[in-house]
Structures are given as structure tokens and as C-alpha cells.
Protein backbone atom coordinates (compact mmCIF):
# COMPACT_ATOMS: atom_id res chain seq x y z
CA UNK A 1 -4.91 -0.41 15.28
CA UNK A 2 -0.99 -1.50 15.49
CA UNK A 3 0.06 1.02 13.21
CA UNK A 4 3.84 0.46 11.36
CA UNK A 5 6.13 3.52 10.88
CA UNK A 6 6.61 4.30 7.58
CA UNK A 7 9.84 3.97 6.03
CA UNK A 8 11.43 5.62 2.66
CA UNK A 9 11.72 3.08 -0.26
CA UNK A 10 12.67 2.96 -3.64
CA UNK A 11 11.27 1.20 -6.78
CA UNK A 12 11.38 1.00 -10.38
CA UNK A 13 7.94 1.45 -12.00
CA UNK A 14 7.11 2.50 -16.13
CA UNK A 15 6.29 6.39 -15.59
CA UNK A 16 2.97 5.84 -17.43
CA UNK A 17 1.90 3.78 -14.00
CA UNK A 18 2.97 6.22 -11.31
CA UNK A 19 0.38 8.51 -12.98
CA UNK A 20 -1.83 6.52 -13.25
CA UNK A 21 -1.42 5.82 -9.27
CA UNK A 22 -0.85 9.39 -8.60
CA UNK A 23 -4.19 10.36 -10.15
CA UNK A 24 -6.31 6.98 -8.47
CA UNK A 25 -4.49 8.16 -4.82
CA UNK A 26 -5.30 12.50 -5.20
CA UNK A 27 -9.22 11.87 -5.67
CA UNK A 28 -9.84 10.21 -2.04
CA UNK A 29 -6.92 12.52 -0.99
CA UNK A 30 -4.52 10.14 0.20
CA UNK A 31 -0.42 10.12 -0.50
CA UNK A 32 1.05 7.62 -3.15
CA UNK A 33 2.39 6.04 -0.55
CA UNK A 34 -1.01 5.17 1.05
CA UNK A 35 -2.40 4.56 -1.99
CA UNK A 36 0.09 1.73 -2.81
CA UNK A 37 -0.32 0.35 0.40
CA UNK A 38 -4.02 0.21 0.23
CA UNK A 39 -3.83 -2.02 -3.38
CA UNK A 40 -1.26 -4.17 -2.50
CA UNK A 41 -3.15 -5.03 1.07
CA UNK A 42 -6.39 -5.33 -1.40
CA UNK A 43 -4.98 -7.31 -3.77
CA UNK A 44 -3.49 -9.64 -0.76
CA UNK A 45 -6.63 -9.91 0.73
CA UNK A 46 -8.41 -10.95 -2.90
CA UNK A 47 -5.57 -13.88 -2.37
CA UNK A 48 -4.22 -13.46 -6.06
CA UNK A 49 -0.75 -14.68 -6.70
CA UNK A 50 1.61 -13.16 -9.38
CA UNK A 51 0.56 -15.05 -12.87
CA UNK A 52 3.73 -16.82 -13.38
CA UNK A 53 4.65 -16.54 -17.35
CA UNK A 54 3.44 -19.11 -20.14
């Protein structure tokens, strides 16, 4: 597996969702971080787009 290095970023998110993440990435003991990554590459892979606004 062609691994990437990780690299420090920072974003903006409502402090009600980090928890929320926090919580969903401690159970199968994984970092926020990998967490993230894992829902964004599953949410990729479900091909959804962004809804665009009404």
C-alpha cells in the first residue's frame, strides 16, 4: 500500500461536530485524523457530490 505522509492542517468545523467525530474515531481506536480520512475516502467512494443549495 503507497502510503502518503501525513501533514498538519487546519479547518474550521461547529465544535458540536468535532465531538461528535472524536467520539465515532476513539471506539475503533483510531486518531481524528484517521477517522476523517476514512469518511471522506467513504463518502468518495459512495460517489456523492456536495448538494448544491436550493
Amino acid at each position: 500500500m503507497n502510503e502518503e505522509v501525513r501533514k498538519s492542517v487546519t479547518i474550521e468545523m461547529k465544535p458540536s461536530i468535532v465531538k461528535k467525530a472524536r467520539i465515532k474515531a476513539v471506539t475503533p481506536e483510531k486518531t481524528l485524523g484517521e477517522w476523517l480520512e476514512g469518511a471522506v475516502e467513504e463518502k468518495e467512494a459512495r460517489g456523492e457530490r456536495e448538494e448544491q443549495p436550493k
